[in-house]
N, C-alpha and C. Protein backbone atom coordinates (compact mmCIF):
# COMPACT_ATOMS: atom_id res chain seq x y z
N UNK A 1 0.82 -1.19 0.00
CA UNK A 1 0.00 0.00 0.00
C UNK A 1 0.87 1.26 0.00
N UNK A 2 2.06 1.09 0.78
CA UNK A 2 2.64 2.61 0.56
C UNK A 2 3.65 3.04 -0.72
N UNK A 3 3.63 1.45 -1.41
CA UNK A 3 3.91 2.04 -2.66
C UNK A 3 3.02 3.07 -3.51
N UNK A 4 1.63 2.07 -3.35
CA UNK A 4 0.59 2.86 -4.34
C UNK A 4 0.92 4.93 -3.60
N UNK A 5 0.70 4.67 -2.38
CA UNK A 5 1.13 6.03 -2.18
C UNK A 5 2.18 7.09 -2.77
N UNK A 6 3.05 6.16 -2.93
CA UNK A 6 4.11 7.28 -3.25
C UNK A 6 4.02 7.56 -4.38
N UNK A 7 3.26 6.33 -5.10
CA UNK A 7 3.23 6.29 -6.90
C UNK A 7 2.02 7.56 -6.66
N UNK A 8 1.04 7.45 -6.38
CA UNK A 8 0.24 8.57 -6.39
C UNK A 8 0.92 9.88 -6.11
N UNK A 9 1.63 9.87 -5.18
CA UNK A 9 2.27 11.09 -5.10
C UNK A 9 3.59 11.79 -5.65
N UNK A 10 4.05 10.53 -6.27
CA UNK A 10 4.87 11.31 -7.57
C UNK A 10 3.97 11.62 -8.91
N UNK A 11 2.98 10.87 -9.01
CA UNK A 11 2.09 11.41 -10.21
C UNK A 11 1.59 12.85 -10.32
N UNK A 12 1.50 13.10 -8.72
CA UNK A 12 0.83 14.56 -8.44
C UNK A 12 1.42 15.66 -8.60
N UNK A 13 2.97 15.15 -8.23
CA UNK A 13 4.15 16.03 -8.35
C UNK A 13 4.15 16.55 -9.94
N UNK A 14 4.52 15.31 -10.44
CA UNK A 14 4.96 15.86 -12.13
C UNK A 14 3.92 16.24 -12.58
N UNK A 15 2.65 16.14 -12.36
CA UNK A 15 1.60 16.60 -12.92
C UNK A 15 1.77 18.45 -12.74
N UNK A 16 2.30 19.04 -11.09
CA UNK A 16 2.48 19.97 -10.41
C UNK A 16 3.19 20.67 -11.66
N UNK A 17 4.39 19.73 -11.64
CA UNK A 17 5.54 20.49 -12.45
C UNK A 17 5.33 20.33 -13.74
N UNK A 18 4.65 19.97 -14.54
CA UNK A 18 4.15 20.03 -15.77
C UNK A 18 2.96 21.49 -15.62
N UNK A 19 2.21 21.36 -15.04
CA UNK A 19 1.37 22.91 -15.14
C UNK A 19 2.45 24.14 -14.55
N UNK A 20 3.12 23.95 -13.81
CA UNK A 20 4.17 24.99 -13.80
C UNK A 20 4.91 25.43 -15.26
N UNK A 21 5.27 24.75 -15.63
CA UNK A 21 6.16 24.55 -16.54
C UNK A 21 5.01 25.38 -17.84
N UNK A 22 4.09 25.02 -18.05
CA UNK A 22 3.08 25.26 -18.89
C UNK A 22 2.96 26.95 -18.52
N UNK A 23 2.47 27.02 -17.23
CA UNK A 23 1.85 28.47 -17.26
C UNK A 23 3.20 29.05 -17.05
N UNK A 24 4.32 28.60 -16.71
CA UNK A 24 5.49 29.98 -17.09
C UNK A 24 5.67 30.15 -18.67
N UNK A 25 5.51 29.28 -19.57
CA UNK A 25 5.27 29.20 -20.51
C UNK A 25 4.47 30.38 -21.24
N UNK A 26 3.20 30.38 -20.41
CA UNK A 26 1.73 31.18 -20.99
C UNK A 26 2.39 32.67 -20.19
N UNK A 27 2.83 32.73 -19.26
CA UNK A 27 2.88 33.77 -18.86
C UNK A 27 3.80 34.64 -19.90
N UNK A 28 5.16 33.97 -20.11
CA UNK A 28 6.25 34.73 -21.07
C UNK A 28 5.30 35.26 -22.04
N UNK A 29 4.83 34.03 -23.22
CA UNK A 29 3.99 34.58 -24.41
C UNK A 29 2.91 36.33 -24.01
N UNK A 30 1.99 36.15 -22.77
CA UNK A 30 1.79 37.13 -22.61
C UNK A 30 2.30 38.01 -22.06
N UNK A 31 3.52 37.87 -21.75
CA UNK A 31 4.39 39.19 -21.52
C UNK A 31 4.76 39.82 -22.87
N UNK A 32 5.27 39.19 -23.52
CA UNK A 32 5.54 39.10 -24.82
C UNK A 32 4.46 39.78 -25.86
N UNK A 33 3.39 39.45 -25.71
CA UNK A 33 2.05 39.85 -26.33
C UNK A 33 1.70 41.67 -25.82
N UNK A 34 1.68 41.33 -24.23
CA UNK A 34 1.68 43.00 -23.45
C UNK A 34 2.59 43.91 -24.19
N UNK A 35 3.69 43.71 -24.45
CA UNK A 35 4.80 44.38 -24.63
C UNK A 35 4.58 44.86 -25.85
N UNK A 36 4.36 44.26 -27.40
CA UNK A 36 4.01 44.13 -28.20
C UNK A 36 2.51 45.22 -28.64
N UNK A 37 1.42 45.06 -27.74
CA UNK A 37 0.44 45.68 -27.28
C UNK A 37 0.59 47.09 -26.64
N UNK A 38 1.66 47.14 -26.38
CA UNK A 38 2.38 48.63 -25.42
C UNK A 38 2.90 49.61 -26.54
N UNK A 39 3.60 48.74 -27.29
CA UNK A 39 4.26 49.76 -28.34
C UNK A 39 3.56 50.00 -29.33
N UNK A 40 2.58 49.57 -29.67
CA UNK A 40 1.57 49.49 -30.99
C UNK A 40 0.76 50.46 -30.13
N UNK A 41 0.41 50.54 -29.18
CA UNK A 41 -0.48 52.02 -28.58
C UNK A 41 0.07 52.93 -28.78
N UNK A 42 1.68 53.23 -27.85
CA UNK A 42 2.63 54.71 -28.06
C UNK A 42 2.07 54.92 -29.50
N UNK A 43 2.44 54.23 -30.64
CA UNK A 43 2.65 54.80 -31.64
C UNK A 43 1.31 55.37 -32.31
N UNK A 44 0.16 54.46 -31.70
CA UNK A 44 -1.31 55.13 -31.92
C UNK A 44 -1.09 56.85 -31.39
N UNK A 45 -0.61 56.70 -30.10
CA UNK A 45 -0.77 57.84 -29.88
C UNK A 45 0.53 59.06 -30.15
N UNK A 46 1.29 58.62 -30.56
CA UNK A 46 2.19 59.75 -30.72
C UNK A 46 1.22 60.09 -32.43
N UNK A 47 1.12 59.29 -33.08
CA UNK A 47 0.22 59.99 -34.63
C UNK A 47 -1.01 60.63 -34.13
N UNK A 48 -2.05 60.22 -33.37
CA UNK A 48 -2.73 61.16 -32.72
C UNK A 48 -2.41 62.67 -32.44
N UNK A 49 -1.15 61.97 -31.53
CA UNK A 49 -1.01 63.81 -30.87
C UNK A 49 -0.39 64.57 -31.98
N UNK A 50 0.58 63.91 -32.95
CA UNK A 50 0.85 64.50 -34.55
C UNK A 50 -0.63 64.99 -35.26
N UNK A 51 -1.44 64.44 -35.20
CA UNK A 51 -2.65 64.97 -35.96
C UNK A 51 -3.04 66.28 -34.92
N UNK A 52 -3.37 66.13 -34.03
CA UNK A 52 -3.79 67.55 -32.91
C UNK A 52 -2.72 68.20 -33.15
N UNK A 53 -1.49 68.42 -33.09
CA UNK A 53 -0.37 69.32 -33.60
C UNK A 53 -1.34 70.10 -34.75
N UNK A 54 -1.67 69.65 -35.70
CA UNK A 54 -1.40 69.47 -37.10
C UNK A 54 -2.62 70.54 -37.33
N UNK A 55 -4.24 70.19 -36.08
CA UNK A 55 -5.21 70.56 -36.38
C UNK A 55 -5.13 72.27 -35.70
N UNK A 56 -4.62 71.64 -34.48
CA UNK A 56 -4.39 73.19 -33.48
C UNK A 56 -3.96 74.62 -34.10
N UNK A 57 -2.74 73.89 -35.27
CA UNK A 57 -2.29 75.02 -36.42
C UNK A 57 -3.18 75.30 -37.44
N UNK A 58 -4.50 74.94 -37.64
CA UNK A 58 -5.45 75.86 -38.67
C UNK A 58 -6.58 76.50 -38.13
């Protein structure tokens, strides 16, 4: 019986460290994605504030 135990409880483990492994995974990509998402705004808005420049002068 305390085999089955331990076998259960190494199953639980790597299972542990397999979803670890996964969501550091998911996390990078959406860091990666944020970042990506960050600079594609600035640049929304720096042409924005180029257009209000642009309008303020007529």
């Amino acid at each position: 019986m305390d085999a089955e135990l331990f076998d259960a409880l190494e199953k639980r483990v790597e299972r542990l460290v397999q979803l670890y492994t996964e969501l550091k995974q998911e996390n990078e990509t959406l860091r990666s994605e944020n970042n990506m998402l960050v600079s594609e705004r600035n640049g929304v808005k720096e042409r924005i504030d180029a257009i209000l420049v642009k309008l303020e002068g007529v």
